[in-house]
Protein backbone atom coordinates (compact mmCIF):
# COMPACT_ATOMS: atom_id res chain seq x y z
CA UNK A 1 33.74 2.60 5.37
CA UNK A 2 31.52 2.27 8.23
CA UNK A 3 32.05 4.62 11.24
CA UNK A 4 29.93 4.45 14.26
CA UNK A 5 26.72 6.84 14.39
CA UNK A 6 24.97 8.72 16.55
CA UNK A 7 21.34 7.53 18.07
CA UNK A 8 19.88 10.07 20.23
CA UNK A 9 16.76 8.91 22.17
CA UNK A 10 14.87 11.87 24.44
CA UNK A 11 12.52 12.71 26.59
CA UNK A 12 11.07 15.91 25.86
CA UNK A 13 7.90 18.14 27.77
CA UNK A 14 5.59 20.57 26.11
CA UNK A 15 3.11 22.84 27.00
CA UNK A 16 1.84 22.65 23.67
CA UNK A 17 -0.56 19.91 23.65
CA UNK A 18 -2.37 20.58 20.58
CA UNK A 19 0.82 19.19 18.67
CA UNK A 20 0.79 15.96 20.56
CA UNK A 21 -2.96 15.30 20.46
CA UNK A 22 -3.11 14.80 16.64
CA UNK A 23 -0.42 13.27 14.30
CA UNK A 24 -0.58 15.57 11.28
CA UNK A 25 1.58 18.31 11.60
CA UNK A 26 4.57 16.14 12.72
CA UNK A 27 3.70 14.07 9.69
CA UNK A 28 4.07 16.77 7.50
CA UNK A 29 7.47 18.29 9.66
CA UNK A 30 8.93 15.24 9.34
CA UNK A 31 8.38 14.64 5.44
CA UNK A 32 9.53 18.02 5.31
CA UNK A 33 12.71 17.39 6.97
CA UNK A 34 13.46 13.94 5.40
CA UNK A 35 13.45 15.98 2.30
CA UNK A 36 15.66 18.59 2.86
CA UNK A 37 17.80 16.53 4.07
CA UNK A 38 17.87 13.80 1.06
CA UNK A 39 16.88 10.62 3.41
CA UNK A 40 15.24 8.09 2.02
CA UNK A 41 11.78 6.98 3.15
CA UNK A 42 11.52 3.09 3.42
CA UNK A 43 7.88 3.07 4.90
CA UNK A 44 6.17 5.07 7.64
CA UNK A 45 3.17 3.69 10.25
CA UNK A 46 1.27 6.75 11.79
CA UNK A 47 -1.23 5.57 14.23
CA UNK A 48 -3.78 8.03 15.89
CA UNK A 49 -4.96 6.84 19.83
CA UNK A 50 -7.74 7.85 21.60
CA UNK A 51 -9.23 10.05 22.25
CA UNK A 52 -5.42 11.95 22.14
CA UNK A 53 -1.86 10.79 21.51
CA UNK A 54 0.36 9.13 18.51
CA UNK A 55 3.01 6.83 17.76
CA UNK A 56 5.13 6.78 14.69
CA UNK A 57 8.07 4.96 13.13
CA UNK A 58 9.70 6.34 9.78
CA UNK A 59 11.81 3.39 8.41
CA UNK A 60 14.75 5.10 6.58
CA UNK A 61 17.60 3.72 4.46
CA UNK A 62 19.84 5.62 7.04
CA UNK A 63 18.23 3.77 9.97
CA UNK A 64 15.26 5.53 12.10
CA UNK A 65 12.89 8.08 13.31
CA UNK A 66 10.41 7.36 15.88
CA UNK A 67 8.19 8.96 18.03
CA UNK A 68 5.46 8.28 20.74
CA UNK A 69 3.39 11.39 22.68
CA UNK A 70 1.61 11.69 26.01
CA UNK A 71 -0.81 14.73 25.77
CA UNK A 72 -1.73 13.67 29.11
CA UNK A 73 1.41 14.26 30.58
CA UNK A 74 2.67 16.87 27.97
CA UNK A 75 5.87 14.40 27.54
CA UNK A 76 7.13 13.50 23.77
CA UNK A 77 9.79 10.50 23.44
CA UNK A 78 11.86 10.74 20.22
CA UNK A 79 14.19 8.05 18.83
CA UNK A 80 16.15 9.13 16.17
CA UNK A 81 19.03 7.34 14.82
CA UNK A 82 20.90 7.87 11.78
CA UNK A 83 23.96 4.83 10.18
CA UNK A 84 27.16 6.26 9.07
CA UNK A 85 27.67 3.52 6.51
CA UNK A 86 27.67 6.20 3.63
CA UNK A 87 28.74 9.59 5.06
CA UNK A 88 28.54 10.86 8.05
CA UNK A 89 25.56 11.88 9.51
CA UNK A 90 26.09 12.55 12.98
CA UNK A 91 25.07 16.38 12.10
CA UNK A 92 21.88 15.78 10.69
CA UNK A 93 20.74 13.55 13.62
CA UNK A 94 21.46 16.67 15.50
CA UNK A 95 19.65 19.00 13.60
CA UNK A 96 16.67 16.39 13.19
CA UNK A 97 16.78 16.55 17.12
CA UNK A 98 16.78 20.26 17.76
CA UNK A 99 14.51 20.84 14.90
CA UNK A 100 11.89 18.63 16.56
CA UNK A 101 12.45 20.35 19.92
CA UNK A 102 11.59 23.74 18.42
CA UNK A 103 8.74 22.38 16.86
CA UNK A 104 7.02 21.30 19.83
CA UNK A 105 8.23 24.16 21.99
CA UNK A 106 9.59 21.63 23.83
CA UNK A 107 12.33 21.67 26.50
CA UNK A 108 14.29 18.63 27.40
CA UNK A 109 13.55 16.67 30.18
CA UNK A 110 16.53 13.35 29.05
CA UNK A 111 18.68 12.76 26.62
CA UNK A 112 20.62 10.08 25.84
CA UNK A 113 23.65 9.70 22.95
CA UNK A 114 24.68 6.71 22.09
CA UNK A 115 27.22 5.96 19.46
CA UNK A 116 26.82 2.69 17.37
């Protein structure tokens, strides 16, 4: 039965700029954590700008992950939404969400939850 789920979409600042220049090591964090976590990858668009800065959307059967950077302004904004259609996975969109803001060394500038 379907229970509203929680869609978290942030503002985050980092000093480390070399992980917001280039797209590849989020690529791989992300894979790593759609794996662990057993969501399923619908289709993925990466796309490099330059001379720095990315965007990303990860289609999942769950819903969502998206993200767009600003090395010039050392910001990060992540959308990441999980459905609840199955199970419940308020939890993981939690842990998606602080696992991204360790990876970037990030701290949070806003945050929004909303529950749909």
């Amino acid at each position: 039965m379907y229970q509203p789920g929680l869609h978290i979409i942030a503002t985050l600042a980092t000093q480390n700029n070399k992980l917001i220049q280039r797209f590849g090591a989020f690529q791989s964090k992300i894979h790593d954590l759609i794996a662990f976590h057993q969501l399923t990858n619908l289709g993925e668009v990466f796309h490099q700008f330059e001379p720095n800065g990315y965007t990303a959307v990860v289609c999942l059967s769950e819903s969502h992950i998206s993200i767009h950077t600003w090395p010039e302004y050392e910001k990060v904004n992540l959308d990441i939404y999980l459905s609840n259609y199955k199970q419940v996975n308020n939890g993981i969109v939690e842990t998606l969400f602080n696992e991204l803001v360790l990876f970037f060394e990030a701290s949070i500038v806003h945050r929004e939850n909303i529950i749909r």
